[in-house]
C-alpha atoms as a PDB file:
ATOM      1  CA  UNK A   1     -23.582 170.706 -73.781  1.00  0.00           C
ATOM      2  CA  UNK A   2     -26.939 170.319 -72.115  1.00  0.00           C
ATOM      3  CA  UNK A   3     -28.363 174.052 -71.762  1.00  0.00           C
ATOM      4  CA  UNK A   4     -31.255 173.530 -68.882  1.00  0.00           C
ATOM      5  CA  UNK A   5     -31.253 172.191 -66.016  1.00  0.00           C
ATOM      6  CA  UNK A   6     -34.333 171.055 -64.220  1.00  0.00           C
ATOM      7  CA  UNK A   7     -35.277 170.033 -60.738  1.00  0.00           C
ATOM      8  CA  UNK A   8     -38.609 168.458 -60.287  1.00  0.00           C
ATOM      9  CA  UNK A   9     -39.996 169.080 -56.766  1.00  0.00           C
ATOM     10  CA  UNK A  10     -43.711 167.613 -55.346  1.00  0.00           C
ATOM     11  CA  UNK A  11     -45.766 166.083 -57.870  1.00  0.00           C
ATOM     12  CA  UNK A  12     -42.725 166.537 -60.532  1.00  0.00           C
ATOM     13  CA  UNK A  13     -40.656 163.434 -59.582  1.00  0.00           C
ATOM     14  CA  UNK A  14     -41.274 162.599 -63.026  1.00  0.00           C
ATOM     15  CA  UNK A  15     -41.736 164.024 -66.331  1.00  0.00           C
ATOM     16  CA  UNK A  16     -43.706 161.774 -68.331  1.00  0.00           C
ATOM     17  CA  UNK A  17     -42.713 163.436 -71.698  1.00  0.00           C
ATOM     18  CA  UNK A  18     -38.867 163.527 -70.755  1.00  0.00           C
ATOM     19  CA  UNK A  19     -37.000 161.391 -73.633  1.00  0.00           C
ATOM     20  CA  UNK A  20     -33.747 159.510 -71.562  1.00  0.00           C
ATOM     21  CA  UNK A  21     -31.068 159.299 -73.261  1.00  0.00           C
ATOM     22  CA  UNK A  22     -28.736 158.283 -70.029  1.00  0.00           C
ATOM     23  CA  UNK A  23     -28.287 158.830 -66.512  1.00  0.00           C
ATOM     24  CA  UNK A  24     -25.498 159.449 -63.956  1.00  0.00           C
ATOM     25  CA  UNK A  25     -24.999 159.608 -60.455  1.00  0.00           C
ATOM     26  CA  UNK A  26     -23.206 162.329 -59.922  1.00  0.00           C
ATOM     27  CA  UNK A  27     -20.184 162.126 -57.013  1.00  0.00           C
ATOM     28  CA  UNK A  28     -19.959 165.416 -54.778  1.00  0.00           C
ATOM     29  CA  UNK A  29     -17.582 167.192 -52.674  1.00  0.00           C
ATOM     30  CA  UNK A  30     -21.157 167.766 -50.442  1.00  0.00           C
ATOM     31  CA  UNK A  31     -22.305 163.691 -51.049  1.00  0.00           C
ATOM     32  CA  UNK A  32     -24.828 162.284 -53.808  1.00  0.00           C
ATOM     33  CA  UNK A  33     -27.664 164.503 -54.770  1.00  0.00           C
ATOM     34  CA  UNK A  34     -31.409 163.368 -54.521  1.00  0.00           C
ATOM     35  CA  UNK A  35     -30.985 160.888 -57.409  1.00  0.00           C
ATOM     36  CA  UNK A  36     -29.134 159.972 -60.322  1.00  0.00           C
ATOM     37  CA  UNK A  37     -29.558 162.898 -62.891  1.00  0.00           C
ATOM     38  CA  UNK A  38     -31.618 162.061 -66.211  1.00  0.00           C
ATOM     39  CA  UNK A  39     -30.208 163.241 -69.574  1.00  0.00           C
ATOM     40  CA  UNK A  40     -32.614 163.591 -72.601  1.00  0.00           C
ATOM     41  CA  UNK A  41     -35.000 165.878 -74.717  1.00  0.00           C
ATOM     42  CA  UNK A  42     -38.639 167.314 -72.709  1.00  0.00           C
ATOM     43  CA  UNK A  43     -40.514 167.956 -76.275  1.00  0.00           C
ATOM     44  CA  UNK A  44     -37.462 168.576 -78.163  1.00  0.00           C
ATOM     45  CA  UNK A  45     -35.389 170.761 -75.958  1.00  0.00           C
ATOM     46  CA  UNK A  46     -32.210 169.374 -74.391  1.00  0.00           C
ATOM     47  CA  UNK A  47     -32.331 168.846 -70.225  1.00  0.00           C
ATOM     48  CA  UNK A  48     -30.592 167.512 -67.584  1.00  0.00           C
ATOM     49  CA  UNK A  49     -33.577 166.339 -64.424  1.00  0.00           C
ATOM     50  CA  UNK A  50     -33.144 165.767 -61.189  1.00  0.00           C
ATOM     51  CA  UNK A  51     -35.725 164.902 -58.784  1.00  0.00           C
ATOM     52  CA  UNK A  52     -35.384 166.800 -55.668  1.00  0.00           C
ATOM     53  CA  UNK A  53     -37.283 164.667 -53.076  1.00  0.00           C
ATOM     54  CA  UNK A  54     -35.335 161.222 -54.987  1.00  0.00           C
ATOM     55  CA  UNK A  55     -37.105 158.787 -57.362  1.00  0.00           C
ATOM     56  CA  UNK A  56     -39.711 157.683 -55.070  1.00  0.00           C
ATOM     57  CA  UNK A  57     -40.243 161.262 -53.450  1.00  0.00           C
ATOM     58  CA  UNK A  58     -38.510 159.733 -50.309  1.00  0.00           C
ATOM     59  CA  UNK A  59     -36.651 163.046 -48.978  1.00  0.00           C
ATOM     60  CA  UNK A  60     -38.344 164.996 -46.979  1.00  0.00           C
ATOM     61  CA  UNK A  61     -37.745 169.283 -47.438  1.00  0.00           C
ATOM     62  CA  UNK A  62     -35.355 169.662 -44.516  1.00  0.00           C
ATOM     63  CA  UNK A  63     -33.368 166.487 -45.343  1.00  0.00           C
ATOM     64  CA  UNK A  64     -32.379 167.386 -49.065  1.00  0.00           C
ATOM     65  CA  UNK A  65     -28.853 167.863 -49.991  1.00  0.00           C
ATOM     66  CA  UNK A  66     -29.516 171.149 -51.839  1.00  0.00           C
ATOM     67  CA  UNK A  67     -25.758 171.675 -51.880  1.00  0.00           C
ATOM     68  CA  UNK A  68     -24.882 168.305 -54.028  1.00  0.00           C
ATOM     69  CA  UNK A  69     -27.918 168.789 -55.927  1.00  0.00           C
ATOM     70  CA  UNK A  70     -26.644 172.591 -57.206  1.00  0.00           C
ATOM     71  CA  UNK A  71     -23.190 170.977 -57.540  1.00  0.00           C
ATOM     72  CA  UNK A  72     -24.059 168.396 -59.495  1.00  0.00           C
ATOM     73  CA  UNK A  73     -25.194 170.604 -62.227  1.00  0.00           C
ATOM     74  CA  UNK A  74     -22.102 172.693 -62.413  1.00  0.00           C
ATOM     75  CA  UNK A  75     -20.469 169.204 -62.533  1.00  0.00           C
ATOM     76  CA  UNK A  76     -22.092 169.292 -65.497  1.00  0.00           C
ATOM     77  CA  UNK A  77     -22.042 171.890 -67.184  1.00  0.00           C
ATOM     78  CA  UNK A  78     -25.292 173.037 -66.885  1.00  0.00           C
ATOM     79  CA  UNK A  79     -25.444 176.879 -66.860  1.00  0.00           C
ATOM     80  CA  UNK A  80     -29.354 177.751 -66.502  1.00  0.00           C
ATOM     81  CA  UNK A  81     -31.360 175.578 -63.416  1.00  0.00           C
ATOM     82  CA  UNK A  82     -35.015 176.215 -63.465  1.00  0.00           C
ATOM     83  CA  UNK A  83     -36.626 174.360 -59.954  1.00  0.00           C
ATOM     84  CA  UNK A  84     -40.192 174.017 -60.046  1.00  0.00           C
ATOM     85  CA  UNK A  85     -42.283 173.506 -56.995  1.00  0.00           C
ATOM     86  CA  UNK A  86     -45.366 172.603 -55.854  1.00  0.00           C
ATOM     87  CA  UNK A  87     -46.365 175.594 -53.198  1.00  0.00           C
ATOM     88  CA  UNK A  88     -49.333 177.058 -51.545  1.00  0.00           C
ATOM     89  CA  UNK A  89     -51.337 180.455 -52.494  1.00  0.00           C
ATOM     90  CA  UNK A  90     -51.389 183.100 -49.689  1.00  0.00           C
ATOM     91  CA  UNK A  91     -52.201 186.665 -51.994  1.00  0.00           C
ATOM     92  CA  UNK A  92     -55.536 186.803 -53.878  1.00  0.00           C
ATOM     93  CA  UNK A  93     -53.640 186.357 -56.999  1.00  0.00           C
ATOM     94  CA  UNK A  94     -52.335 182.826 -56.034  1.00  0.00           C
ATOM     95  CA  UNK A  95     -55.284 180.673 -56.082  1.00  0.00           C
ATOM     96  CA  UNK A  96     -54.487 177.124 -56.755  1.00  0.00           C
ATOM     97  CA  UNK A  97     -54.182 175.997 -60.397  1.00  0.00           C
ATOM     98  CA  UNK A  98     -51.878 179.142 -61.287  1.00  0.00           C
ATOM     99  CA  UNK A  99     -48.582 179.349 -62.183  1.00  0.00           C
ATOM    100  CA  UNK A 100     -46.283 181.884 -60.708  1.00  0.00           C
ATOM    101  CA  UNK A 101     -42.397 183.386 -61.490  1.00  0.00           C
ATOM    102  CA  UNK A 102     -41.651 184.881 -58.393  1.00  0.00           C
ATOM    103  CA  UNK A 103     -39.165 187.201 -58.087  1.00  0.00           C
ATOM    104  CA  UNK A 104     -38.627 187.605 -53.927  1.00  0.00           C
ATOM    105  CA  UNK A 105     -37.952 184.801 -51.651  1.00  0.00           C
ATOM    106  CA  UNK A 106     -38.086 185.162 -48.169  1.00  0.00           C
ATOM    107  CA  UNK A 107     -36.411 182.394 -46.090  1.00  0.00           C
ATOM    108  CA  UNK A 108     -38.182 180.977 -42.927  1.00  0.00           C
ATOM    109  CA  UNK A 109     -36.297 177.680 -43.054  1.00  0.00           C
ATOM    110  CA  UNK A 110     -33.700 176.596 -40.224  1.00  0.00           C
ATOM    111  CA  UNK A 111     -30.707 174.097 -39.987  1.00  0.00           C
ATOM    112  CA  UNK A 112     -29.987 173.020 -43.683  1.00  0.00           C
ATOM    113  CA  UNK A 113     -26.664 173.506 -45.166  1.00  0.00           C
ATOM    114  CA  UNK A 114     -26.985 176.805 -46.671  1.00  0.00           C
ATOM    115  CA  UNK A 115     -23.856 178.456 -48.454  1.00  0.00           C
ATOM    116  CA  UNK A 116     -20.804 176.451 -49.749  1.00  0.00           C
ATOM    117  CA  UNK A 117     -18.490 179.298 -48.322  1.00  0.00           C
ATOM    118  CA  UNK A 118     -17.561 177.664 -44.540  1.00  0.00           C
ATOM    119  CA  UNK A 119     -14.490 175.746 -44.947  1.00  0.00           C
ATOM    120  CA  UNK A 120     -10.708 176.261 -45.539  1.00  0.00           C
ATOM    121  CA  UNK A 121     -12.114 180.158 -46.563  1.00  0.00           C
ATOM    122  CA  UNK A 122      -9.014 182.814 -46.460  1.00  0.00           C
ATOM    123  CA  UNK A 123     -11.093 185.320 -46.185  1.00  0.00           C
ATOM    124  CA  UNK A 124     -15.453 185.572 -45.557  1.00  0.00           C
ATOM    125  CA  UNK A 125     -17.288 185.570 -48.643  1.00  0.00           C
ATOM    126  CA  UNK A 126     -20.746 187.516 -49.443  1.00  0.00           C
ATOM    127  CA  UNK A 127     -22.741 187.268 -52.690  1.00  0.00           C
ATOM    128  CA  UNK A 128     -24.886 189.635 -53.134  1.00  0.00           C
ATOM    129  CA  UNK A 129     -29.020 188.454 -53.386  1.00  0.00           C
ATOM    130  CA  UNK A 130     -30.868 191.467 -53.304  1.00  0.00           C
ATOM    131  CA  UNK A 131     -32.575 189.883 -56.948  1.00  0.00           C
ATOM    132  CA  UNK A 132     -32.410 186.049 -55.950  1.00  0.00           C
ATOM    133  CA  UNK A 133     -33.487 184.727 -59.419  1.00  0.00           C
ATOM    134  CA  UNK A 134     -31.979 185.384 -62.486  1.00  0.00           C
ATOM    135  CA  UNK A 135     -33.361 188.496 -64.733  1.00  0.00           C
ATOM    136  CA  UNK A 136     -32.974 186.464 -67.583  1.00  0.00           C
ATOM    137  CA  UNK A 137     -34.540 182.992 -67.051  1.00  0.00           C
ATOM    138  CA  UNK A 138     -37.047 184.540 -65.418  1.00  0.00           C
ATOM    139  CA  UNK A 139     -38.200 186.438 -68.394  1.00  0.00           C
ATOM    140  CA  UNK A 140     -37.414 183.496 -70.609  1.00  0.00           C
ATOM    141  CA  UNK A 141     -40.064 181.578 -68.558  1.00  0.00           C
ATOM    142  CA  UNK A 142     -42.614 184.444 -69.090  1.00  0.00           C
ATOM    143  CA  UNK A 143     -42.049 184.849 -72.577  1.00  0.00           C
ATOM    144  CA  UNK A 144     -42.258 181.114 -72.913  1.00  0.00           C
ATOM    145  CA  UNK A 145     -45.683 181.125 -71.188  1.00  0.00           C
ATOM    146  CA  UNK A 146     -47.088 183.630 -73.226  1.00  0.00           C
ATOM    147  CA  UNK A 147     -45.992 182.015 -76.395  1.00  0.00           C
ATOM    148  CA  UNK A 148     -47.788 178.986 -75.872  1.00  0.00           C
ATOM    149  CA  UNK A 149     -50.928 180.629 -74.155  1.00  0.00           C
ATOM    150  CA  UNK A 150     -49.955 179.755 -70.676  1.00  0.00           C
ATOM    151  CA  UNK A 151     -51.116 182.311 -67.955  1.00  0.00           C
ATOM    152  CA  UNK A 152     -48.086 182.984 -65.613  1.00  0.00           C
ATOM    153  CA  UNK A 153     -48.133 185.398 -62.837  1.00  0.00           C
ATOM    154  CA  UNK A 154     -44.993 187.028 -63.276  1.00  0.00           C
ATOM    155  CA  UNK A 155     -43.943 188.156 -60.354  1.00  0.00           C
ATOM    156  CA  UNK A 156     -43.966 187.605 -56.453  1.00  0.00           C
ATOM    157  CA  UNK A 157     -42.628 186.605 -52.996  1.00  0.00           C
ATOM    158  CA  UNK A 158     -41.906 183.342 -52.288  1.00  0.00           C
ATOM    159  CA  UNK A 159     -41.618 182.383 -48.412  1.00  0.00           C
ATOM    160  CA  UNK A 160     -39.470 179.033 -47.600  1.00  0.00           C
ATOM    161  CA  UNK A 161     -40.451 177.348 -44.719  1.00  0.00           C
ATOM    162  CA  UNK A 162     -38.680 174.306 -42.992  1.00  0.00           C
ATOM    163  CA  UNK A 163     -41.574 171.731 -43.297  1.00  0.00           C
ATOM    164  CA  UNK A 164     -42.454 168.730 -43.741  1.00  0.00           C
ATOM    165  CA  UNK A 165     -45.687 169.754 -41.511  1.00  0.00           C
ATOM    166  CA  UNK A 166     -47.505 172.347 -43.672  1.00  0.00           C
ATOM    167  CA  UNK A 167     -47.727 175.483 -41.768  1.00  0.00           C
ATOM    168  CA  UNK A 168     -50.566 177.069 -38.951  1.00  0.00           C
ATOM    169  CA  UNK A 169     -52.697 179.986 -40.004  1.00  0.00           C
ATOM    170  CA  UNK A 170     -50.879 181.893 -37.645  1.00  0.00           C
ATOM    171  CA  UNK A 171     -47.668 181.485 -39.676  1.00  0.00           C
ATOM    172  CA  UNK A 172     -49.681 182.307 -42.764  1.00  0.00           C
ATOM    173  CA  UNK A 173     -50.698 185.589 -41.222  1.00  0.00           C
ATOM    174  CA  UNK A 174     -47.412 186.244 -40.537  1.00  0.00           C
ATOM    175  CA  UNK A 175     -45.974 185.794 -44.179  1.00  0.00           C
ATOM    176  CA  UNK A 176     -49.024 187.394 -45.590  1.00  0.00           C
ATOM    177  CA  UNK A 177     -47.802 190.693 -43.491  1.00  0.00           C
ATOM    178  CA  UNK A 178     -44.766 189.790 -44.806  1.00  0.00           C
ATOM    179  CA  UNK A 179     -45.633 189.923 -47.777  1.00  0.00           C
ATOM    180  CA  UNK A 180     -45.460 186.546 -49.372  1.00  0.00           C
ATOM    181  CA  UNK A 181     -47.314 185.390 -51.880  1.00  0.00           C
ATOM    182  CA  UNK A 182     -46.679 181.419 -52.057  1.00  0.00           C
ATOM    183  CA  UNK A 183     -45.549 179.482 -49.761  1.00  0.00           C
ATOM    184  CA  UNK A 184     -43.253 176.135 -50.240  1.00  0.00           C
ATOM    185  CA  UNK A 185     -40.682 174.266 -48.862  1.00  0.00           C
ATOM    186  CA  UNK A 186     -37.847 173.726 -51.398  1.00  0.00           C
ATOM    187  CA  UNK A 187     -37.027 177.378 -52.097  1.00  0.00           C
ATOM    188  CA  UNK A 188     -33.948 177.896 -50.152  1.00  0.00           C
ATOM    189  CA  UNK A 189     -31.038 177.156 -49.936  1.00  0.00           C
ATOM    190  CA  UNK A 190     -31.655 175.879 -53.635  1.00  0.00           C
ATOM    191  CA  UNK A 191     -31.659 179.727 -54.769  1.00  0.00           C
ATOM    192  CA  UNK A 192     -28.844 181.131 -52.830  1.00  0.00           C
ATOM    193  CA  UNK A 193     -26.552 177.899 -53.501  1.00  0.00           C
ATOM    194  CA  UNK A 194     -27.408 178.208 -57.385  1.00  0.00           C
ATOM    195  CA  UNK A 195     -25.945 182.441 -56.841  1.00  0.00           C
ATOM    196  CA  UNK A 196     -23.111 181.256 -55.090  1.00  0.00           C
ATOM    197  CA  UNK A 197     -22.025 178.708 -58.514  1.00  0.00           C
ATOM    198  CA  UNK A 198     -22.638 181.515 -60.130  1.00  0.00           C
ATOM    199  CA  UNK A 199     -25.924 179.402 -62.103  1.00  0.00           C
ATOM    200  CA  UNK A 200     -28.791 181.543 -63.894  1.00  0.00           C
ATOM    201  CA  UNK A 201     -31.393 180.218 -61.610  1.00  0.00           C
ATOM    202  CA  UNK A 202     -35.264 180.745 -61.385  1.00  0.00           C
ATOM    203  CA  UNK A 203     -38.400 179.165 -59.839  1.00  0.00           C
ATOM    204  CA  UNK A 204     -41.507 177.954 -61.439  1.00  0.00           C
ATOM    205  CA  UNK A 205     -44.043 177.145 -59.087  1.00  0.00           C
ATOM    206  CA  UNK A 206     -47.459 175.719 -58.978  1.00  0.00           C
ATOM    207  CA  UNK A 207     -49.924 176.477 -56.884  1.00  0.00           C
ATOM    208  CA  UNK A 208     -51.857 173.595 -55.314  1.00  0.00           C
ATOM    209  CA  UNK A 209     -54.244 174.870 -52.695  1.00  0.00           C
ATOM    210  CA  UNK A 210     -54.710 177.665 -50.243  1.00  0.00           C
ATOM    211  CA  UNK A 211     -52.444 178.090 -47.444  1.00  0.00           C
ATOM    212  CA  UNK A 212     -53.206 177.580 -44.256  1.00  0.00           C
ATOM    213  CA  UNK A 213     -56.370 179.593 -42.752  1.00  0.00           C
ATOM    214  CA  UNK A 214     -57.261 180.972 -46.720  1.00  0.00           C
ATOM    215  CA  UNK A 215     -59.482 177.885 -47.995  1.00  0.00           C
ATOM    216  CA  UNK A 216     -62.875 176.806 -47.385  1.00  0.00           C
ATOM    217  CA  UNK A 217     -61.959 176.679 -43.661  1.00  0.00           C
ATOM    218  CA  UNK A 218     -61.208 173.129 -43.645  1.00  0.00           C
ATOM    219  CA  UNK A 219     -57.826 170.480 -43.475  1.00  0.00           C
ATOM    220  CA  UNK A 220     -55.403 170.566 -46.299  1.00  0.00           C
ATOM    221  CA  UNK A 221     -56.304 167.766 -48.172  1.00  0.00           C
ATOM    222  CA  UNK A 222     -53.444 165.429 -50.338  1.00  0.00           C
ATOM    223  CA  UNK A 223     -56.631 165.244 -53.227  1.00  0.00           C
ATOM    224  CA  UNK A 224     -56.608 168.837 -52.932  1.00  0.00           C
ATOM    225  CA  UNK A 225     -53.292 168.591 -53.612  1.00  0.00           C
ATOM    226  CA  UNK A 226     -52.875 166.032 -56.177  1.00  0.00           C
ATOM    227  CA  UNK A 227     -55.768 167.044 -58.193  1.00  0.00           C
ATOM    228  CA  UNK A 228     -54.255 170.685 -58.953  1.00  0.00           C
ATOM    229  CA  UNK A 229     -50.659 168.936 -59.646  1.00  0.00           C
ATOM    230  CA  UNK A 230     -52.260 166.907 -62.141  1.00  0.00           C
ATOM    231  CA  UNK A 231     -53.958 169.598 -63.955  1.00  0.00           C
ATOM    232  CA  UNK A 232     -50.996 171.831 -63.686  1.00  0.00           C
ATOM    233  CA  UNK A 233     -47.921 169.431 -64.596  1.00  0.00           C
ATOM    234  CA  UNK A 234     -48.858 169.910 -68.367  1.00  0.00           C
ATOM    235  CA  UNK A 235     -48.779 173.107 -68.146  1.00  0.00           C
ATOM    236  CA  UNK A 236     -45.655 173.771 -66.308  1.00  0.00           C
ATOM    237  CA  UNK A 237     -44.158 171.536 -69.114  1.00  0.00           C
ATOM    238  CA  UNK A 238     -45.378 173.516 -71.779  1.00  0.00           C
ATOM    239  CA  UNK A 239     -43.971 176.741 -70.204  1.00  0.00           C
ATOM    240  CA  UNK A 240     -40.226 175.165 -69.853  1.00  0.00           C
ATOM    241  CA  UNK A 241     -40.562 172.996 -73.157  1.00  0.00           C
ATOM    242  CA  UNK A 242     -41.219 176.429 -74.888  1.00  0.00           C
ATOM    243  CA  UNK A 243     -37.329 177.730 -73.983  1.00  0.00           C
ATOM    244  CA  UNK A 244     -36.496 175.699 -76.929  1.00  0.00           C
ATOM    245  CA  UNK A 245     -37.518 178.825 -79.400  1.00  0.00           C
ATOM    246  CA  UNK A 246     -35.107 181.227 -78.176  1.00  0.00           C
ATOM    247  CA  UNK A 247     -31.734 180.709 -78.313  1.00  0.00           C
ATOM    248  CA  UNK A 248     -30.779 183.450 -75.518  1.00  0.00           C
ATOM    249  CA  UNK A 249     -32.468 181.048 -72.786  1.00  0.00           C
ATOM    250  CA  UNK A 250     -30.616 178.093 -73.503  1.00  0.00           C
ATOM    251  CA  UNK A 251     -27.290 179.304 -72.832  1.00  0.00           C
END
């Protein structure tokens, strides 16, 4: 059985050291997820991968079926998700090039198919998400970092917004007040749909640049961008890759 589940967000469409074995398109009850889902080894450790944005990065945020994708990996089998992201630093802590485990999420986001429980229900069902990522895999993914000399920020707020447009300064005041420390994109529903399948889900995220208002006062530029995903990808590989050394975070 394949023990980790990945989903790739900006910038992690693909992971050049992922060994494929197969792939599948995975039917749905909620449609197809992003892509088909790639089954193989990332540096010896077993994984299934799914792009979240598609192959090609072609689905925006708002328009990703966050409910097939989460499916699809119960489908499966898969029992511990890890979805990485490419996000924005709004705390002093999160300037770009780190790599953060938060362990809040706050969700800003509007209109996306959020829960799985609104249909043929005989009776209203709540899950409780006062910890939205999983104890476990969160401290797997620290652990991980540290053994392979990886600095991770272990802790923080995440705050979701709807995108695609990247957000004012105004809205970055706001979440700063709120007390977020990244902002992305991709973080919800993903998290609350993984609690509801009952998945041991946590986010790794990368920061790329300063949020809106926090940077050298000018644009957010895609180099920007691009530049810090490059650097960082290798990193955030070596943090996952390194799950492979103890048992307890592979299922």
């Amino acid at each position: 059985m394949t023990r980790i589940g990945i989903i790739g967000g900006s910038g992690l469409t693909r992971l050049q050291a992922l060994e494929v074995d197969h792939r599948e398109l995975i039917s749905t009850p909620y449609g197809d997820p992003s892509a088909p889902m790639l089954f193989g080894r990332l540096n010896g450790l077993e994984v299934a991968f799914l792009p979240r944005h598609g192959g090609n990065h072609q689905v925006p945020p708002h328009m990703v079926n966050y409910r097939a994708n989460i499916w699809a990996f119960k489908e499966m089998g898969v029992e511990r998700v890890v979805g990485m992201a490419a996000v924005g630093g709004i705390s002093h802590a999160m300037a770009p090039g780190r790599l953060c485990v938060p362990d809040q999420i706050i969700d800003y986001t509007h209109g996306r198919k959020h829960t799985f429980y609104e249909q043929d229900l005989t009776s209203v069902i709540h899950i409780d998400f006062t910890e939205p990522y999983c104890d476990e895999l969160r401290a797997c993914l620290i652990e991980a970092g540290r053994r392979v000399g990886v600095d991770l920020v272990d802790r923080g707020t995440y705050g979701a917004t709807q995108g695609p447009r990247l957000e004012t300064r105004a809205e970055i005041q706001r979440m700063a007040r709120d007390g977020c420390d990244v902002v992305g994109m991709t973080g919800m529903p993903e998290a609350a749909l993984a609690r509801e399948l009952e998945l041991c889900y946590a986010n790794l995220s990368l920061v790329v640049n300063w949020a809106a208002g926090l940077g050298d006062g000018g644009p957010i530029t895609m180099q920007e961008i691009e530049r810090h995903l490059e650097d960082g990808m290798g990193r955030a590989v070596q943090v996952v890759s390194a799950l492979q050394r103890d048992g307890r975070c592979q299922g």
